[in-house]
N, C-alpha and C. Protein backbone atom coordinates (compact mmCIF):
# COMPACT_ATOMS: atom_id res chain seq x y z
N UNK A 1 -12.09 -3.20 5.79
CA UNK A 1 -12.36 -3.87 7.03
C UNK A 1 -11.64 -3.14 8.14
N UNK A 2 -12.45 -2.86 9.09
CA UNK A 2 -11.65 -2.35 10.22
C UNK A 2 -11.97 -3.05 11.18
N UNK A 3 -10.66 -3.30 11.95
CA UNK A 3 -10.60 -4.02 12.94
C UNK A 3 -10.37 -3.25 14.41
N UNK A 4 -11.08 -3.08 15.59
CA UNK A 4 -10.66 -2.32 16.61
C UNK A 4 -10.09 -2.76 17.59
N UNK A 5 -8.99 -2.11 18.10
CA UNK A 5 -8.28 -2.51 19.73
C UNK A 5 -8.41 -1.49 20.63
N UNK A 6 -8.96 -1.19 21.75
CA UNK A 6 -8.63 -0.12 22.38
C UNK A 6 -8.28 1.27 21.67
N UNK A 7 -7.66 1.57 21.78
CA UNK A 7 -7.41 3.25 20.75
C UNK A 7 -6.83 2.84 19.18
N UNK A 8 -6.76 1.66 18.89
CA UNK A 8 -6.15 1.43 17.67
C UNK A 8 -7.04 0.98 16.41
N UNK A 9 -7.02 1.06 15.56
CA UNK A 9 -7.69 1.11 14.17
C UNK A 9 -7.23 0.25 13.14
N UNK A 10 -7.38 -0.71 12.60
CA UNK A 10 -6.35 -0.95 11.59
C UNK A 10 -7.23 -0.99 10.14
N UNK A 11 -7.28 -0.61 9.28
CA UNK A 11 -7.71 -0.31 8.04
C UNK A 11 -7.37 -1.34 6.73
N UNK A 12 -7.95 -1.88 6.16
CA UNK A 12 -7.12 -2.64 5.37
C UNK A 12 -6.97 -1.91 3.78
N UNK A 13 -5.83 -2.48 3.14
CA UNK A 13 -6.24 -1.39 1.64
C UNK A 13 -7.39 -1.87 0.70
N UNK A 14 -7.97 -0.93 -0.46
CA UNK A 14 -8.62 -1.37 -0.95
C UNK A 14 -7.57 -1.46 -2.49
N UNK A 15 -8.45 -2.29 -3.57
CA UNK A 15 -7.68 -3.00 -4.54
C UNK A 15 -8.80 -2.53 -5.81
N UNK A 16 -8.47 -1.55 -6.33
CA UNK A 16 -9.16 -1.44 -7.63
C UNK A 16 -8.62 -2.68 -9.18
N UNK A 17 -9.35 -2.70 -10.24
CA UNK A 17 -9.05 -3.77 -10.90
C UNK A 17 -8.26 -3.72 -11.86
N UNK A 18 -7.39 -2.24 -12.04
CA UNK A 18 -6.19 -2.25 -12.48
C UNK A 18 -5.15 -2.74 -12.48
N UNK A 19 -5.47 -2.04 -10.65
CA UNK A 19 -3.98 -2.56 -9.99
C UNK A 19 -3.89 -3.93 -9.72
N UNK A 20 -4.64 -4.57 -9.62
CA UNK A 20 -5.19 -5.89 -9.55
C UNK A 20 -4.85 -6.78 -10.81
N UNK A 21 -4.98 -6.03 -11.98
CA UNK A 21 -4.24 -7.00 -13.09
C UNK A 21 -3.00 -6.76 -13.03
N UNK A 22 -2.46 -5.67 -13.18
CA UNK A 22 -1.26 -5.00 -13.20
C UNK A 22 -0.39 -5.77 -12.33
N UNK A 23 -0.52 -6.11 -11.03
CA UNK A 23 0.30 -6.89 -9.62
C UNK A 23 0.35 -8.34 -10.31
N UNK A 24 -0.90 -8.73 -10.53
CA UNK A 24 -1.04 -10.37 -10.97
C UNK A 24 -0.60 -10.64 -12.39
N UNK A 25 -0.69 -9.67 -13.27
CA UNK A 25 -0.47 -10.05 -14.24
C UNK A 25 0.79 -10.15 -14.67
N UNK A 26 2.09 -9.14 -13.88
CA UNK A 26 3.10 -8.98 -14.23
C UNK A 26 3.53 -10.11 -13.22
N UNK A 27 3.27 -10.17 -11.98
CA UNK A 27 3.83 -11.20 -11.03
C UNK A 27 3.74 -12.88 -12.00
N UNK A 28 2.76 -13.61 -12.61
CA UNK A 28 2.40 -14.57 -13.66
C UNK A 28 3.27 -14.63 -14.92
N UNK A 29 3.39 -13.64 -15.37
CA UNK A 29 4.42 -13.32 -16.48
C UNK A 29 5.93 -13.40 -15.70
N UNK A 30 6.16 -13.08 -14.94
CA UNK A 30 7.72 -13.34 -13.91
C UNK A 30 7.77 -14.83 -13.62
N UNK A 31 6.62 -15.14 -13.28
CA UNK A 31 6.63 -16.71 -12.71
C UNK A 31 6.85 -17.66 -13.85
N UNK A 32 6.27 -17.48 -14.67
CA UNK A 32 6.24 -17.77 -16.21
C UNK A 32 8.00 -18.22 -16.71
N UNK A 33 8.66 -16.80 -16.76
CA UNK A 33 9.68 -17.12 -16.93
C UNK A 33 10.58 -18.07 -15.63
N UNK A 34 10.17 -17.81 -14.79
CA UNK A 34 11.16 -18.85 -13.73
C UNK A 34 10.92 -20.67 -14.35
N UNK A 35 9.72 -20.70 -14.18
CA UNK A 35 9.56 -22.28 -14.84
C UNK A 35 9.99 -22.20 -16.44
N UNK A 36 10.43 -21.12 -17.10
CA UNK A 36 10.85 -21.34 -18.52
C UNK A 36 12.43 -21.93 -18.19
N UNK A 37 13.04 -20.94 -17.10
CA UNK A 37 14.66 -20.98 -16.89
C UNK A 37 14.77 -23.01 -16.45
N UNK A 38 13.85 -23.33 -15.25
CA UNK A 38 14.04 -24.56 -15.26
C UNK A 38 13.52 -26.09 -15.97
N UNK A 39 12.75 -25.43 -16.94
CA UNK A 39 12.77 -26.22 -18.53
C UNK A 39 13.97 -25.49 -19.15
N UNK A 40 14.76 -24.98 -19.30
CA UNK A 40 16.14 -24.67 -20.32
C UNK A 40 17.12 -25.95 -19.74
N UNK A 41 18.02 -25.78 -20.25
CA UNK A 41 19.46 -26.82 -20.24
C UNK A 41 20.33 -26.05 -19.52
N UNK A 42 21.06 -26.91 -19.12
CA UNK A 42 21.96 -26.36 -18.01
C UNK A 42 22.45 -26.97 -16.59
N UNK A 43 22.98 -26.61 -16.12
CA UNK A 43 23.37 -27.71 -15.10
C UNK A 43 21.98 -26.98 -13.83
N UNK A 44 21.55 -28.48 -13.45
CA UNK A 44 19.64 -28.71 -12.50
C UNK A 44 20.13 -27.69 -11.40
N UNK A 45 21.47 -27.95 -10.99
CA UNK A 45 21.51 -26.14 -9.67
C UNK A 45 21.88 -25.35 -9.92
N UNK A 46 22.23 -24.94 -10.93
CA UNK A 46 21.90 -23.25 -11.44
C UNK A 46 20.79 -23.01 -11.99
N UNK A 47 19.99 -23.97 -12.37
CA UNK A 47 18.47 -23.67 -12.81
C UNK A 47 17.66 -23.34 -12.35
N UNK A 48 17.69 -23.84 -10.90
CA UNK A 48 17.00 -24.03 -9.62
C UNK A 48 17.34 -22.61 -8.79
N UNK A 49 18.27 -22.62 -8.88
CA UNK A 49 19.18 -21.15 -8.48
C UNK A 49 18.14 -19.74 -9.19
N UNK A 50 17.96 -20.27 -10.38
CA UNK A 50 18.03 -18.98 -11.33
C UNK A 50 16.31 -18.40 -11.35
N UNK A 51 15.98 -20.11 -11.47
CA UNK A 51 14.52 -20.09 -11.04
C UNK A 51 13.83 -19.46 -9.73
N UNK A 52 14.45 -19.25 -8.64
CA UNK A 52 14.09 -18.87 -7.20
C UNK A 52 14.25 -17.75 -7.49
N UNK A 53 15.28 -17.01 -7.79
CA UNK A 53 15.73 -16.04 -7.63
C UNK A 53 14.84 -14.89 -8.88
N UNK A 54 14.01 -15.41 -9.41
CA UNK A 54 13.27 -15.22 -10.80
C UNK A 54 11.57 -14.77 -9.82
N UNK A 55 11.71 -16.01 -9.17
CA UNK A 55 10.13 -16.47 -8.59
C UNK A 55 10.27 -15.34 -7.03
N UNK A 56 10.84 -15.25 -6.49
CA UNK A 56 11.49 -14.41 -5.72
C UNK A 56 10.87 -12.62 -6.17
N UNK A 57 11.63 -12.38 -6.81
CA UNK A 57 11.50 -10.87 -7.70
C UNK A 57 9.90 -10.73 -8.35
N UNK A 58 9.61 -11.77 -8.73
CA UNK A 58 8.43 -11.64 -9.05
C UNK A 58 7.06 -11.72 -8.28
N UNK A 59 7.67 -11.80 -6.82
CA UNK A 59 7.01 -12.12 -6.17
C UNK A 59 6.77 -10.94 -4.62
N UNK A 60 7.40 -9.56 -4.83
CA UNK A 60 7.18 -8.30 -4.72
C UNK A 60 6.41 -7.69 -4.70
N UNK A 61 5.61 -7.38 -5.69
CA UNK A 61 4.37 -6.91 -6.22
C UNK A 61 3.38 -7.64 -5.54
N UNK A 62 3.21 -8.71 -5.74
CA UNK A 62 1.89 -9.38 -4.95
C UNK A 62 2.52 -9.22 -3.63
N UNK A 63 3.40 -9.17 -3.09
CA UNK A 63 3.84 -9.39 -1.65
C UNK A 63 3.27 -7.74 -1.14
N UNK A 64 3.50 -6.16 -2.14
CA UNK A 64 3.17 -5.31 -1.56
C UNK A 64 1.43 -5.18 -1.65
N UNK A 65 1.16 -6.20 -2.20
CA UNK A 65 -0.47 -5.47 -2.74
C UNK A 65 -1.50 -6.14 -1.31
N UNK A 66 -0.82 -7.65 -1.18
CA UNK A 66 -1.33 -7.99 -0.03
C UNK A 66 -1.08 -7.69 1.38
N UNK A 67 -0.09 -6.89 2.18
CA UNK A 67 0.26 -6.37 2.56
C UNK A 67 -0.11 -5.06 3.47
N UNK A 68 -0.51 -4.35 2.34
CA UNK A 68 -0.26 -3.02 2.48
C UNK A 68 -1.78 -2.71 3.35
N UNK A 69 -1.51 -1.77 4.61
CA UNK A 69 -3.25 -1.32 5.82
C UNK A 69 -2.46 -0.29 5.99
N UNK A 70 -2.70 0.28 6.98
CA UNK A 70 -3.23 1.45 8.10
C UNK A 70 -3.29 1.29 8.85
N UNK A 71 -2.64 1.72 10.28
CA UNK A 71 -2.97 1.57 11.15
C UNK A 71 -2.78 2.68 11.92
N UNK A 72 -3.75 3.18 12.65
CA UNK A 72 -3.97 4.28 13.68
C UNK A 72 -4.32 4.32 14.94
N UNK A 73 -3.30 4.84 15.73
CA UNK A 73 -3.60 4.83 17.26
C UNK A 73 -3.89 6.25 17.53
N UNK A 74 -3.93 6.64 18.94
CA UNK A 74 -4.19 8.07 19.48
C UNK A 74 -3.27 8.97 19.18
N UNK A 75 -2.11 8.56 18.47
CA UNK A 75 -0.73 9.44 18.42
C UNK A 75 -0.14 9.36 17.21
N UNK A 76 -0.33 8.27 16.18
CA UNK A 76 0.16 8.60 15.09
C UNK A 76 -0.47 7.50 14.01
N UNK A 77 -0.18 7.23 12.87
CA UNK A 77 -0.94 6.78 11.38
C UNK A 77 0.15 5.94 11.10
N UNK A 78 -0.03 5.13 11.24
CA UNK A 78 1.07 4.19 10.44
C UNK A 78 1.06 2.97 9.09
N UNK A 79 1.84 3.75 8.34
CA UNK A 79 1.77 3.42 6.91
C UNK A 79 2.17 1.83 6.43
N UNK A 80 1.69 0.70 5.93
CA UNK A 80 2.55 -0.05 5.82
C UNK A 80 1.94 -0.80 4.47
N UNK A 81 3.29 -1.45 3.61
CA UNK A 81 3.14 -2.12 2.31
C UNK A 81 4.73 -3.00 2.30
N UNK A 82 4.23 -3.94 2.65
CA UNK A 82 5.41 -5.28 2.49
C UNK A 82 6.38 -4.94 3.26
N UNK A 83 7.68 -4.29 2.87
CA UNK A 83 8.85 -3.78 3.61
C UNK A 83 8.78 -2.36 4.29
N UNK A 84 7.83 -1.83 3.40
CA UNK A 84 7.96 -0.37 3.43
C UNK A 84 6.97 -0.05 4.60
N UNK A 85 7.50 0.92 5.87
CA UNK A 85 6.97 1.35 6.68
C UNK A 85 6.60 3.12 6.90
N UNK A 86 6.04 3.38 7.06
CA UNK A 86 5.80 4.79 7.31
C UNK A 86 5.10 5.67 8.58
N UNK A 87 5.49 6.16 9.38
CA UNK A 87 5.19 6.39 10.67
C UNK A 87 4.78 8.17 10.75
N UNK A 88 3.65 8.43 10.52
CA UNK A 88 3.15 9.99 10.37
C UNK A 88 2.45 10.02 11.69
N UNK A 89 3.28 11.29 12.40
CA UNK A 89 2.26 11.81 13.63
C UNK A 89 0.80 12.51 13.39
N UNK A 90 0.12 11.88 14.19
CA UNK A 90 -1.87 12.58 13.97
C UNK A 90 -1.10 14.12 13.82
N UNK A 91 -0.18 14.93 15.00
CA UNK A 91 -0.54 15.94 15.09
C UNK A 91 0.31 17.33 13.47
N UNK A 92 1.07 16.08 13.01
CA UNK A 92 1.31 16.48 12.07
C UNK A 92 0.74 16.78 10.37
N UNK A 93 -0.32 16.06 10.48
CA UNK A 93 -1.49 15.28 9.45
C UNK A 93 -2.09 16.89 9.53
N UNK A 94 -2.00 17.94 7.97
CA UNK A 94 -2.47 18.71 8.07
C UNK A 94 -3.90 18.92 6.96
N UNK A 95 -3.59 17.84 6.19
CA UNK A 95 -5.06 18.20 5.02
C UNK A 95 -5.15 16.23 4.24
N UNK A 96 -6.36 16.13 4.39
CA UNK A 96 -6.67 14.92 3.55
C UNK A 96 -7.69 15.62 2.81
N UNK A 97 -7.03 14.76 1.11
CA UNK A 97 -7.80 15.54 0.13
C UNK A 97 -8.49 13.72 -0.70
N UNK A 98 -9.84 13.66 -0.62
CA UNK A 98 -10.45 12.92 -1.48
C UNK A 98 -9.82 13.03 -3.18
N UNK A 99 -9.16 12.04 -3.80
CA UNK A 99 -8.40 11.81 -4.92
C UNK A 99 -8.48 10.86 -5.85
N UNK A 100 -8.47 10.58 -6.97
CA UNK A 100 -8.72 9.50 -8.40
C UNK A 100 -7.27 10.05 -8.66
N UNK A 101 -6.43 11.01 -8.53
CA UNK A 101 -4.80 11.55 -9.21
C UNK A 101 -3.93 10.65 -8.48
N UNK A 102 -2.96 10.25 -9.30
CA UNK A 102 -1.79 9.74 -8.47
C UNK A 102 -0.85 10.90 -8.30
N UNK A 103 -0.13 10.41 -7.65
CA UNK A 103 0.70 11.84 -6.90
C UNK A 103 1.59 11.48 -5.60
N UNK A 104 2.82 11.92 -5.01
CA UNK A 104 3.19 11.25 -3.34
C UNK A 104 3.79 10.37 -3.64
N UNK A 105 4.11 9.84 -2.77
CA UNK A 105 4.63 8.29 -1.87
C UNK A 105 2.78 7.59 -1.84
N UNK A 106 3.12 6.53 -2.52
CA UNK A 106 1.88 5.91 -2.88
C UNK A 106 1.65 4.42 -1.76
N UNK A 107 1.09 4.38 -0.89
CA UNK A 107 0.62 3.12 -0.07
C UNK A 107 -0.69 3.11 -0.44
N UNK A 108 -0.80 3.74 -1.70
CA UNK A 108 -2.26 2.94 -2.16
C UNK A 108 -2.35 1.74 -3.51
N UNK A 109 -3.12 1.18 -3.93
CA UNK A 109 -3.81 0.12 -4.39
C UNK A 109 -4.43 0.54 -5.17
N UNK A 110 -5.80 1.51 -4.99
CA UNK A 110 -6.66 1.91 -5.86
C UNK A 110 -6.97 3.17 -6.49
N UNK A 111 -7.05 3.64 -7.27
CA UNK A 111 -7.46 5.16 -7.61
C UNK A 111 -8.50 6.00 -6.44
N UNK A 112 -9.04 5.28 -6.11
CA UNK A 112 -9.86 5.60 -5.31
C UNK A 112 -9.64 6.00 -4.21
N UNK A 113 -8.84 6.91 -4.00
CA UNK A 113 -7.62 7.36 -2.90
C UNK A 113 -7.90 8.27 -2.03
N UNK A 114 -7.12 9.06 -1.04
CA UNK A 114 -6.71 9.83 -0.33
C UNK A 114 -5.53 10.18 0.07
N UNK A 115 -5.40 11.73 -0.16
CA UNK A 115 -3.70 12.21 -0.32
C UNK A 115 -3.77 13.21 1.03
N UNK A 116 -2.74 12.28 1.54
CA UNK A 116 -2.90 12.91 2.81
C UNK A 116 -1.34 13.95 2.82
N UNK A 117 -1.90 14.99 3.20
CA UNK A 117 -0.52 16.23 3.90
C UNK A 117 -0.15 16.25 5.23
N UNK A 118 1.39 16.86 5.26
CA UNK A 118 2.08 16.32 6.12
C UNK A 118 3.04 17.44 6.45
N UNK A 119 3.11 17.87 7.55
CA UNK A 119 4.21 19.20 8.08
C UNK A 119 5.63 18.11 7.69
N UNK A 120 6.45 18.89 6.70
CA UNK A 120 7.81 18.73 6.61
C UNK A 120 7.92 17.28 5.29
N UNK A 121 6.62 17.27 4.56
CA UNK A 121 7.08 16.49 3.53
C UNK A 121 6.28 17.34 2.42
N UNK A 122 6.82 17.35 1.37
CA UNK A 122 6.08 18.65 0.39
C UNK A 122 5.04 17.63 -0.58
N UNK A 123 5.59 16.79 -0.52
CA UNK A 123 4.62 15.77 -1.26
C UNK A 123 3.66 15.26 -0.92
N UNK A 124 3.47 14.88 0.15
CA UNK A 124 2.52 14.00 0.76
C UNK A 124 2.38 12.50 0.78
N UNK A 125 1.81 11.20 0.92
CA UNK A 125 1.59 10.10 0.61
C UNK A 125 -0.11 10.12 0.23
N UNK A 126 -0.25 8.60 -0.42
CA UNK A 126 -1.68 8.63 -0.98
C UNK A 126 -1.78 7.49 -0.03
N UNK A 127 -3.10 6.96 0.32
CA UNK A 127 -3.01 6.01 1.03
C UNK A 127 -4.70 5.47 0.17
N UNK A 128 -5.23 4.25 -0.07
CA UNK A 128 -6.28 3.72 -0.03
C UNK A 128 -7.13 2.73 0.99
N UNK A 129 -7.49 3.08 1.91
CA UNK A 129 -8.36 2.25 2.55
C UNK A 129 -9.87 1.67 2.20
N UNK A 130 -10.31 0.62 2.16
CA UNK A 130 -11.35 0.60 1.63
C UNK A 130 -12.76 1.21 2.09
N UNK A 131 -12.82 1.82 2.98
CA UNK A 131 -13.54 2.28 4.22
C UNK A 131 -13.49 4.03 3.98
N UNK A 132 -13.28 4.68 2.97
CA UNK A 132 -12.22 5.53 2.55
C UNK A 132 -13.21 6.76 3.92
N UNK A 133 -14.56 7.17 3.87
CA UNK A 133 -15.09 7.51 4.64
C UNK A 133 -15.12 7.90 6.34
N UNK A 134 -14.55 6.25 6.61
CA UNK A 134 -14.86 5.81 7.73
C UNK A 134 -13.22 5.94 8.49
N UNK A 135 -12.57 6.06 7.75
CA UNK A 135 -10.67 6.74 7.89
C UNK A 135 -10.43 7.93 7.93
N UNK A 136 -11.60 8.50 7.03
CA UNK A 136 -11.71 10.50 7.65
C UNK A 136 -11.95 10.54 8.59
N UNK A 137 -13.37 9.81 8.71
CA UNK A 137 -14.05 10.21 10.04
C UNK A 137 -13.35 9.96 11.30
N UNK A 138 -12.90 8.81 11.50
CA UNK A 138 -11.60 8.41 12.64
C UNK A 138 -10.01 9.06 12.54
N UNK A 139 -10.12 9.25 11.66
CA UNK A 139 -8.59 10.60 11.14
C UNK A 139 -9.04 12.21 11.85
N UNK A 140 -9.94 12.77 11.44
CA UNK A 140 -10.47 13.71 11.63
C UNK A 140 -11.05 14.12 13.23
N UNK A 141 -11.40 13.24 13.94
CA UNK A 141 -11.92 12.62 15.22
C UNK A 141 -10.51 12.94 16.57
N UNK A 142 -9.02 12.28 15.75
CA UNK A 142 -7.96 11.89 16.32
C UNK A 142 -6.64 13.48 15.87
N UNK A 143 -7.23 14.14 15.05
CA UNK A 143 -6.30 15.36 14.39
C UNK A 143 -7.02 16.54 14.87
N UNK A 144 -5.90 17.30 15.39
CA UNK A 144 -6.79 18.95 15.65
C UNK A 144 -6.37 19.71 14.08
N UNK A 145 -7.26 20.19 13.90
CA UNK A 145 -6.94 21.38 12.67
C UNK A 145 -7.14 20.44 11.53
N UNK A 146 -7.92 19.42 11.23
CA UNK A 146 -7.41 18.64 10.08
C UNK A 146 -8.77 19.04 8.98
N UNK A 147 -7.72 19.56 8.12
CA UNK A 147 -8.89 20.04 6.35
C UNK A 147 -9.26 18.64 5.44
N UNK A 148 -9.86 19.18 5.57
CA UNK A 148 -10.41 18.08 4.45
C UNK A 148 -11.29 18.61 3.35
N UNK A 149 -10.47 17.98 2.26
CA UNK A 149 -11.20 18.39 0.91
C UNK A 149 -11.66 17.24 -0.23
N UNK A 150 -12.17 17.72 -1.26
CA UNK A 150 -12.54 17.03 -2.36
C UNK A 150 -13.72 16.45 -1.76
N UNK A 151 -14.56 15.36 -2.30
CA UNK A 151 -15.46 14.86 -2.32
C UNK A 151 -16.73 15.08 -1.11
C-alpha cells in the first residue's frame, strides 16, 4: 500500500507465510508460557511480574513484523521496524538488486525482497515492500546513477 504526501511515499512491508508463522508462532508459544508462569505457585506478584515480563519479550517479534514500511521523501529512504530506525540518503543508494537471498541488515518480512546498496556500508540492507515494483520505480525516479538488477 502506498500512501502519498506531497514528495513523500510511504510503503508498507510485505509478509510472506513463513515469516508469518515464524513471528506468530514463536510470539504464541512465549505467550503460552507467560499464562503457564501465572498458573504455577508462588506468591500472585511475582507471577504477575514474571508473566508481563514473559508476555512483554514475546511480544517483539509481532511488534517488528507489524511495524516495519518505508518511507521516502526527495532526500532520503527511511528504514523502519519497531525500534529500529534507518535513515539512507537517495543520493547515496547505489544499486537495488531484485532478491529471494537473505543477506544485510534485514527490514524485510518476505523473501520476496530487495537488497539495496549503499556508499559506506559493505553490506547493504534488504528491505520488502509489497509494491516491490512500484518502490523501484519511485526509488529510481528520486536517485541519479541508480542500477538496478535481477528480475
Amino acid at each position: 500500500m502506498t500512501i502519498e504526501n506531497s514528495d513523500t511515499e510511504v510503503f508498507r512491508s510485505g509478509h510472506d507465510i513463513r515469516s508469518t508463522v515464524f513471528v506468530w508462532g514463536t510470539a504464541l508459544l512465549v505467550w503460552f508460557f507467560s499464562y503457564s508462569i501465572i498458573a504455577s505457585s508462588g506468591p500472585l506478584g511475582e507471577r504477575l511480574l514474571g508473566a508481563f515480563i514473559v508476555f512483554l519479550i514475546g511480544s517483539i517479534a509481532p511488534g517488528l513484523w507489524l511495524t516495519t514500511s518505508y518511507r521516502m521523501t526527495s532526500g532520503s529512504l527511511y528504514l523502519r521496524s519497531g525500534v529500529f530506525h534507518k535513515e539512507l540518503k537517495l543520493r547515496d543508494i547505489r544499486e537495488v538488486t531484485y532478491t529471494k537471498e537473505r543477506g544485510g541488515f534485514s527490514f524485510a518480512f518476505s523473501r520476496q525482497a530487495l537488497h539495496i546498496e549503499v556508499d559506506g556500508s559493505d553490506r547493504g540492507y534488504r528491505v520488502s515492500p509489497i509494491d516491490r515494483h512500484r518502490f523501484v520505480e519511485v526509488l529510481q525516479r528520486r536517485c541519479d546513477n541508480l542500477a538496478i538488477s535481477g528480475e
